[in-house]
C-alpha atoms as a PDB file:
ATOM      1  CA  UNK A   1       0.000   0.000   0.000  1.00  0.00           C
ATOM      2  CA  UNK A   2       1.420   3.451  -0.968  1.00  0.00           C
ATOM      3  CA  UNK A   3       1.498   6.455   1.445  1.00  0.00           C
ATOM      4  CA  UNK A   4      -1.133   8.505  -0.037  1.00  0.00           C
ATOM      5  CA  UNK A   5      -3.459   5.484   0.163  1.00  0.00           C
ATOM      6  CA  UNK A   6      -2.706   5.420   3.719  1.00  0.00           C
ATOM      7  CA  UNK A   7      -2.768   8.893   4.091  1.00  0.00           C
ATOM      8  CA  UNK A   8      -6.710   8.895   2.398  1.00  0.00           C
ATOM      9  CA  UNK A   9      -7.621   6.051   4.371  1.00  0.00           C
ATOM     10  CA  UNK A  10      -6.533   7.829   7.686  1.00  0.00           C
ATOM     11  CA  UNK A  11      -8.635  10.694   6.933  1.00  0.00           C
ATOM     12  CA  UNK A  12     -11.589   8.678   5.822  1.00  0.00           C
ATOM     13  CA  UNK A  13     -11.504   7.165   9.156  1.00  0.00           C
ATOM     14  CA  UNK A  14     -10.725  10.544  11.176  1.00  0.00           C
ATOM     15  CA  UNK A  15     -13.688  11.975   9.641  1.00  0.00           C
ATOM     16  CA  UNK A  16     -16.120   8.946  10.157  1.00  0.00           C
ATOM     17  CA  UNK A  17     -15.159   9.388  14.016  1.00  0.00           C
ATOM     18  CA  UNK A  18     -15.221  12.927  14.291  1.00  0.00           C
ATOM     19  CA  UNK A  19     -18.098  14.427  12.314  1.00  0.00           C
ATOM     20  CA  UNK A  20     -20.644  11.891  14.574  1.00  0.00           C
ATOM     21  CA  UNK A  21     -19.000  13.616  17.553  1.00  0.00           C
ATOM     22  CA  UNK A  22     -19.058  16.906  16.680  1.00  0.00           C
ATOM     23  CA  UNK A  23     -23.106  16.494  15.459  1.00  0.00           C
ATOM     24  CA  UNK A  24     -23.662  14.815  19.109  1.00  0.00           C
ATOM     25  CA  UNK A  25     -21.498  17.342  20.834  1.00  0.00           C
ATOM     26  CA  UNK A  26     -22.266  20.689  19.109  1.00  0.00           C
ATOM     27  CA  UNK A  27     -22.978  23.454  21.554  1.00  0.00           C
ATOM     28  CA  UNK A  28     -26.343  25.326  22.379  1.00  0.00           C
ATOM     29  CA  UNK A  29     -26.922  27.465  19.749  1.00  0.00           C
ATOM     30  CA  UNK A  30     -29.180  30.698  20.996  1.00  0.00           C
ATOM     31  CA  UNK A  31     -30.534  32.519  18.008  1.00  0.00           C
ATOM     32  CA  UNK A  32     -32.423  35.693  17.586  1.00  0.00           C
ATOM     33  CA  UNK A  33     -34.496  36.734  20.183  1.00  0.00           C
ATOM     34  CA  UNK A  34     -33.066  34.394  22.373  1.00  0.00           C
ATOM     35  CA  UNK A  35     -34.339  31.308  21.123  1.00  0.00           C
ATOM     36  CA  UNK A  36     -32.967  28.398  22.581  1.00  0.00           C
ATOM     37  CA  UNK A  37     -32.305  25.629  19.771  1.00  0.00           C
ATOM     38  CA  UNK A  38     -32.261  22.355  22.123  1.00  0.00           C
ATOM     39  CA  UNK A  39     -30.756  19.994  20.055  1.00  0.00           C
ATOM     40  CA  UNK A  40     -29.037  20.214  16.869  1.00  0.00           C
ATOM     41  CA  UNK A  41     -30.560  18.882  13.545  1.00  0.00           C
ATOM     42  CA  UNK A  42     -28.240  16.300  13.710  1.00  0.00           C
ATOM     43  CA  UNK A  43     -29.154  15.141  17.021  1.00  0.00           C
ATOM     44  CA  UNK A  44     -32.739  15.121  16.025  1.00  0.00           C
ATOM     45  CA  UNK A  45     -32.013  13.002  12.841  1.00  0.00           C
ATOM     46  CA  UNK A  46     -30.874  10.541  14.836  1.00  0.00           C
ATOM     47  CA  UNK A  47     -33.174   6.959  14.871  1.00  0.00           C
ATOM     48  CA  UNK A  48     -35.661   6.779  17.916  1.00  0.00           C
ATOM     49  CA  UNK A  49     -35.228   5.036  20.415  1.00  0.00           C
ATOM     50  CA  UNK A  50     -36.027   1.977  20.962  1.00  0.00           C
ATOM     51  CA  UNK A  51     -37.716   0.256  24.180  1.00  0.00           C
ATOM     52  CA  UNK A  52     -40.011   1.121  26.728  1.00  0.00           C
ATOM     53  CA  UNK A  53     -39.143   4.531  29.364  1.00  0.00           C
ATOM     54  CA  UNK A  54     -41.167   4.389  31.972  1.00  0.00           C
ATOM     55  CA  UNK A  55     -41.815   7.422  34.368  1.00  0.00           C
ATOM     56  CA  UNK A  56     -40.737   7.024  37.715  1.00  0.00           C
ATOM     57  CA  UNK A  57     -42.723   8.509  40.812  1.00  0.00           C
ATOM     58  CA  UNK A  58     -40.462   7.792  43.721  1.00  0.00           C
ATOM     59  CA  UNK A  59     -38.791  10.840  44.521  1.00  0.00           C
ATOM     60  CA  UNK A  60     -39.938  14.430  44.034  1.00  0.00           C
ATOM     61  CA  UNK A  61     -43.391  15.364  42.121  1.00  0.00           C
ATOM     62  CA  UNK A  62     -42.342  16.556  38.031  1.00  0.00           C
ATOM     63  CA  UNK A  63     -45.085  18.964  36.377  1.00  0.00           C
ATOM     64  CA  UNK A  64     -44.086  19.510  32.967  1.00  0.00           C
ATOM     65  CA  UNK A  65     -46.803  22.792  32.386  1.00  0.00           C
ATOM     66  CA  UNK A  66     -45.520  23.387  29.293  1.00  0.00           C
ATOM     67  CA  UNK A  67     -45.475  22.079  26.654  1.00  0.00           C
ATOM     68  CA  UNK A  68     -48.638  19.714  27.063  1.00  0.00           C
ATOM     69  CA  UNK A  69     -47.451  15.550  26.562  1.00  0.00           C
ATOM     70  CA  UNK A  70     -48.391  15.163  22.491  1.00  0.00           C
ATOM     71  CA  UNK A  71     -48.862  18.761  21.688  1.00  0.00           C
ATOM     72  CA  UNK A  72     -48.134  19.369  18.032  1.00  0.00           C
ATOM     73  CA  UNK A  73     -46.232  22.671  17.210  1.00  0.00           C
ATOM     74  CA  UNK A  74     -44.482  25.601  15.043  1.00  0.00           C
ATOM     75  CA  UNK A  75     -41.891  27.373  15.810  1.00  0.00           C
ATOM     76  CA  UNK A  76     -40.676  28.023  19.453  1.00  0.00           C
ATOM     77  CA  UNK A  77     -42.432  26.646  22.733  1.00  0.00           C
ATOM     78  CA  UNK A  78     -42.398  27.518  26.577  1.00  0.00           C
ATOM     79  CA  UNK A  79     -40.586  24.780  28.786  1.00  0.00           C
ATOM     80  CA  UNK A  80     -41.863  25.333  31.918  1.00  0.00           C
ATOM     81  CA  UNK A  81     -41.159  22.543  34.544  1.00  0.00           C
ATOM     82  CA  UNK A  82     -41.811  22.834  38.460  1.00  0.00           C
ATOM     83  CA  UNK A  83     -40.040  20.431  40.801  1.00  0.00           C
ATOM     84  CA  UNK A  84     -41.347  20.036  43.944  1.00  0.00           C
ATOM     85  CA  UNK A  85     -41.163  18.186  47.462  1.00  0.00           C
ATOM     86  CA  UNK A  86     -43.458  15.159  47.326  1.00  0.00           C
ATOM     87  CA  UNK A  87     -45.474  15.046  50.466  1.00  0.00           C
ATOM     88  CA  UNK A  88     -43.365  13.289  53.427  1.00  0.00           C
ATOM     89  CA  UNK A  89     -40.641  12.959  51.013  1.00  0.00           C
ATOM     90  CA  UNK A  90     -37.264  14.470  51.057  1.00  0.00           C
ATOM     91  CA  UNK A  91     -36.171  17.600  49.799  1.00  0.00           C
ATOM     92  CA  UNK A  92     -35.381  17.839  45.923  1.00  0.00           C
ATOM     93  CA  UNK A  93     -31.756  17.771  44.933  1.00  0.00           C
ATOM     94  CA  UNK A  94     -31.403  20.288  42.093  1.00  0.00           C
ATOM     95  CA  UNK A  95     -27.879  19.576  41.094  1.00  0.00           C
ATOM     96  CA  UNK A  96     -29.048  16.049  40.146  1.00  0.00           C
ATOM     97  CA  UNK A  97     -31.748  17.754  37.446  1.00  0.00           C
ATOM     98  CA  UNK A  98     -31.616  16.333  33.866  1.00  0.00           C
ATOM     99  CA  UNK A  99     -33.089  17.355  31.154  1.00  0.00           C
ATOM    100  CA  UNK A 100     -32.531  14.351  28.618  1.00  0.00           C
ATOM    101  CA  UNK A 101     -33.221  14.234  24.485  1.00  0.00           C
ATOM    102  CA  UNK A 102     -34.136  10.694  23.580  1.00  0.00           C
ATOM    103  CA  UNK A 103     -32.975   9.083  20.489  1.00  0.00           C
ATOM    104  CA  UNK A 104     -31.086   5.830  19.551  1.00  0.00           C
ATOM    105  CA  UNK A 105     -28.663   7.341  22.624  1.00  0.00           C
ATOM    106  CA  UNK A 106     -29.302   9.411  25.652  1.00  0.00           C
ATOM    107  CA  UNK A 107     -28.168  13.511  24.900  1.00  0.00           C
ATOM    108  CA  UNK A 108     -28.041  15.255  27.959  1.00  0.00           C
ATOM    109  CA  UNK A 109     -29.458  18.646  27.289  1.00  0.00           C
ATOM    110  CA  UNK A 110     -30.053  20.322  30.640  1.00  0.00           C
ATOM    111  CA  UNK A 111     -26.582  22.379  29.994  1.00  0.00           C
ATOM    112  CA  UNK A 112     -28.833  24.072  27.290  1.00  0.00           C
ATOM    113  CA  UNK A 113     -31.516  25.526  30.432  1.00  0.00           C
ATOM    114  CA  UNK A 114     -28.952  25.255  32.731  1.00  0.00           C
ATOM    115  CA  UNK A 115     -29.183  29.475  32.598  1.00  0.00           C
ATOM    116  CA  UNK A 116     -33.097  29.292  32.714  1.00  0.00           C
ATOM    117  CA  UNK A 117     -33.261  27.253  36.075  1.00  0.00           C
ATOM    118  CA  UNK A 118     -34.350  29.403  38.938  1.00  0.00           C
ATOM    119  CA  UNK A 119     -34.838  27.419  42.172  1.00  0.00           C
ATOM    120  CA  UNK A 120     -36.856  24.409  41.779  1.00  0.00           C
ATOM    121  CA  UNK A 121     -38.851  25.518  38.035  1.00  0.00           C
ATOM    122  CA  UNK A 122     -37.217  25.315  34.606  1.00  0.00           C
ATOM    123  CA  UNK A 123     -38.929  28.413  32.878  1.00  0.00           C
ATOM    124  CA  UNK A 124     -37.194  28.758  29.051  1.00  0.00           C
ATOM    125  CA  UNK A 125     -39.768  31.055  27.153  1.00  0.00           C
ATOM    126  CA  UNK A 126     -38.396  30.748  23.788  1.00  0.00           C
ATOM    127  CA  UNK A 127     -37.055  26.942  23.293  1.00  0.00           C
ATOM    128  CA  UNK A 128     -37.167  25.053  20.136  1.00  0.00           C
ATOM    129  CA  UNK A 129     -36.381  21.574  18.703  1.00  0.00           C
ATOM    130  CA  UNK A 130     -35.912  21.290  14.708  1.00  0.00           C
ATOM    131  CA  UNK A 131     -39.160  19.824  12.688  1.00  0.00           C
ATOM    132  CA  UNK A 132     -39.853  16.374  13.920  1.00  0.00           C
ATOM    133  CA  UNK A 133     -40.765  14.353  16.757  1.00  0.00           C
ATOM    134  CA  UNK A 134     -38.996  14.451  20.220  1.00  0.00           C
ATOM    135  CA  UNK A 135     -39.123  12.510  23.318  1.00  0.00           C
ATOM    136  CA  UNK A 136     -37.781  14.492  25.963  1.00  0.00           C
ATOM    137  CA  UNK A 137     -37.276  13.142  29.738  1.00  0.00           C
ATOM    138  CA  UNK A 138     -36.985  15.410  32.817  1.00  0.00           C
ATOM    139  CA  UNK A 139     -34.958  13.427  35.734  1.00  0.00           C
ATOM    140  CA  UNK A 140     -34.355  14.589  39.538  1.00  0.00           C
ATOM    141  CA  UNK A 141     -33.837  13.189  42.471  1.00  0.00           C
ATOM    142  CA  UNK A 142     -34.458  14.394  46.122  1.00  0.00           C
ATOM    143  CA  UNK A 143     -32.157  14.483  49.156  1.00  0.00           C
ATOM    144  CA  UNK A 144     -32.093  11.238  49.872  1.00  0.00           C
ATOM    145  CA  UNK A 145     -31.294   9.578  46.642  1.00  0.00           C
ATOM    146  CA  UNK A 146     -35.233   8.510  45.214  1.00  0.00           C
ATOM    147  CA  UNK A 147     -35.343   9.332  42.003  1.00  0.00           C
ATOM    148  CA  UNK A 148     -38.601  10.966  39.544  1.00  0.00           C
ATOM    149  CA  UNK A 149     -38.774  10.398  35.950  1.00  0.00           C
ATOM    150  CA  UNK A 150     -41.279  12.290  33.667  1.00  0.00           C
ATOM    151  CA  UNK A 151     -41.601  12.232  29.890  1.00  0.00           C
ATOM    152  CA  UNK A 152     -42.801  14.208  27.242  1.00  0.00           C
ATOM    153  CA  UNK A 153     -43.370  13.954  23.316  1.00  0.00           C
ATOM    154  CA  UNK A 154     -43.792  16.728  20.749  1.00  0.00           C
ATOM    155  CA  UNK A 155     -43.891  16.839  17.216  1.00  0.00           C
ATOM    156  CA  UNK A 156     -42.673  19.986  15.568  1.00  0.00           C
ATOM    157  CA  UNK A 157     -44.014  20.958  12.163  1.00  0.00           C
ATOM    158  CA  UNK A 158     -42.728  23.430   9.460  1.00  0.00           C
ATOM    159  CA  UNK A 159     -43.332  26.902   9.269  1.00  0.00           C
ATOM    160  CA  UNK A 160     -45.279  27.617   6.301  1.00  0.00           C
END
């Protein structure tokens, strides 16, 4: 083999490695009027997921206000999330909050509303995902370790 067939074939492989990483990786992207793009096209490309996720009740109480579970949209969307104590339960733990995209893998998003988290509500007024359908999981845990689980699906459509 010759070096600039190595050479091409060390690229080829660089670039099947890196461009899936950068896609999964890419940064919040904030556009006018502070629009807060959740996940990338790329991301949302991605295949669903497969399986079964199952909420989980055990620890603090989720109430996702916004957007409703199914809703069907255009354009940007409130995320509006209060966390609370469950009665008799322990106090919520904030820093374990996650706000998880679900496709073929788990993309932890909450760094995107980390900025729109004020005490124990997420409140983003402008966020968007791209045109599609999304499955979206909210995750916490109180004090003492139980752990709440609450999903949500949207579909985006086009603007026209």
């Amino acid at each position: 083999m010759n070096k600039k067939s190595l050479i091409s074939r060390f690229f080829l492989r660089a670039l099947i490695i890196v461009v899936p990483l950068f896609i999964l990786t890419a940064p919040s992207v904030v556009t006018g009027g502070d629009t807060v793009l959740l996940v990338t096209e790329g991301q949302a490309g991605l295949d669903n997921a497969r399986g079964i996720f199952e909420e989980v009740d055990d620890g603090p109480t989720i109430k996702i206000k916004s957007p409703e579970n199914g809703s069907i949209l255009i354009g940007p969307f409130r995320l509006y999330v209060e966390i609370t104590k469950k009665a008799g339960g322990a106090n919520v733990n904030m820093k374990t909050l996650k706000v998880n995209y679900l496709k073929m893998i788990t993309i932890n998003i909450t760094s995107k509303v980390k900025d729109y988290i004020k005490g124990n509500k997420v409140d983003v007024p402008n966020a968007e995902f791209p045109v599609g359908n999304h499955r979206t999981e909210i995750y916490i845990e109180d004090v003492d370790g139980n752990v709440s689980r609450k999903l949500f699906n949207i579909t985006v459509n086009k603007q026209e």
